[in-house]
Protein backbone atom coordinates (compact mmCIF):
# COMPACT_ATOMS: atom_id res chain seq x y z
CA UNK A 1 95.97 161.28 209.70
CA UNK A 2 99.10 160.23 211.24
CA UNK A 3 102.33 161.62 210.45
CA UNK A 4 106.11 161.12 211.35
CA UNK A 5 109.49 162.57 210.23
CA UNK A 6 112.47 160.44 209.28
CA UNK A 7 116.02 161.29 207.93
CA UNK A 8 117.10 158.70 205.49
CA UNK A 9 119.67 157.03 206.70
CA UNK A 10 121.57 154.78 203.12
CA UNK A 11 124.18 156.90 201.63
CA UNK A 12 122.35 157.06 198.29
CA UNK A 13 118.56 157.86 199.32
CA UNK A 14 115.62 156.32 197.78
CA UNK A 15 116.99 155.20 194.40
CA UNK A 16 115.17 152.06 192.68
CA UNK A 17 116.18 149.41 194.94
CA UNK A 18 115.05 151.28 197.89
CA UNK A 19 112.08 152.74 196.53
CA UNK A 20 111.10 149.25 195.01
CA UNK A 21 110.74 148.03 198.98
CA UNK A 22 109.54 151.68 200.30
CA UNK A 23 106.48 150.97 197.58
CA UNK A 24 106.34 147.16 198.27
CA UNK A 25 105.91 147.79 202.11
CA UNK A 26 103.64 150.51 201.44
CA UNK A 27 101.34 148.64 199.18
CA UNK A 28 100.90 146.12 202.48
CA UNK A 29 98.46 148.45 203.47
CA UNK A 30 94.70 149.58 203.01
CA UNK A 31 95.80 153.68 204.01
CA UNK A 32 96.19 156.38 201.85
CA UNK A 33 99.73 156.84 202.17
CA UNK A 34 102.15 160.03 200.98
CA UNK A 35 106.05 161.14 201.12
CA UNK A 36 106.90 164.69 201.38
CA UNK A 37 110.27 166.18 200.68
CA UNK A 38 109.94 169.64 201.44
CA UNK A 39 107.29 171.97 200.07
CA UNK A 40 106.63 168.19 197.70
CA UNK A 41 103.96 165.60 197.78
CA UNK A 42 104.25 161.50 196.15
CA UNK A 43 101.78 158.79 196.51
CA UNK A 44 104.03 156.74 198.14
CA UNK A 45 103.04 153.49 196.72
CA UNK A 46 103.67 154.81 193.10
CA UNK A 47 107.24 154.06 191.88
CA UNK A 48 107.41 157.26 189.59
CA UNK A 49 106.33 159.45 192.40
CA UNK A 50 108.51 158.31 195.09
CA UNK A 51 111.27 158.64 192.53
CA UNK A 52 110.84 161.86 190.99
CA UNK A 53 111.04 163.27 194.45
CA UNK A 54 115.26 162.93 194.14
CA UNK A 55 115.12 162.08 197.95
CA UNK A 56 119.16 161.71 198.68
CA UNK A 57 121.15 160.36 201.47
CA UNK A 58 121.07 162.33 205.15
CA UNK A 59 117.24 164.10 203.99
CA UNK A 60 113.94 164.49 206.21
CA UNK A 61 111.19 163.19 204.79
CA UNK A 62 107.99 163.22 206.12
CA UNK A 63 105.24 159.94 206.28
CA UNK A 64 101.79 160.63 206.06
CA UNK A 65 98.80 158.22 206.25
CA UNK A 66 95.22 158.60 206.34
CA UNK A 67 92.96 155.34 206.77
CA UNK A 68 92.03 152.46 208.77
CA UNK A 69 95.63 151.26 209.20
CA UNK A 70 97.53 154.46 209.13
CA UNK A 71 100.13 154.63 212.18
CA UNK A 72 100.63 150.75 211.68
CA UNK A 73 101.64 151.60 208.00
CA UNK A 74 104.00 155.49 209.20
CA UNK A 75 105.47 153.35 211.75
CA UNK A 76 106.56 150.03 209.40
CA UNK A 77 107.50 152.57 206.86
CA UNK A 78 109.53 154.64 209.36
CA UNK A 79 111.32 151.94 210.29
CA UNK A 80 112.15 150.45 206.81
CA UNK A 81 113.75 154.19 205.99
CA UNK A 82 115.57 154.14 209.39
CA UNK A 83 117.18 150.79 208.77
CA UNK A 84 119.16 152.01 205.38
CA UNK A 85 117.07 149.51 203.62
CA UNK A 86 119.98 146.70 204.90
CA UNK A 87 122.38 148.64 202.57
């Protein structure tokens, strides 16, 4: 498992355009891969579940990845949330 802890940095958090690459980027990979908000768990290469989270502008979320790629695919994620997502 590797895990890491990013604030999201675009005003409006992970709505669908956002999300949409979060999910692309995450589906690059072969690792299990989750976002936590809190006390809450998504699959973060499932649209729905990455959405239904309500992650806003200025939260922590947490990346967690379990597999034979895992801090490749925290660290490309990580960086994708810490860029605004070019917004």
């Amino acid at each position: 498992m590797f895990v890491k802890d990013v604030v999201v940095e675009n005003q409006v958090g992970l709505h669908a355009r956002p999300a949409t690459f979060f999910i692309q980027k995450a589906n690059e990979f072969k690792s299990s891969i989750w976002v936590e908000k809190q006390e809450r768990r998504a699959n973060a290469k499932s649209l729905l579940g990455v959405l239904s989270l309500g992650i806003m502008g200025g939260t922590e979320i947490r990346i967690i990845a379990g597999g034979t790629d895992e801090q490749e695919a925290v660290e490309a994620l990580a960086k994708l949330v810490e860029s605004g997502f070019a917004e």
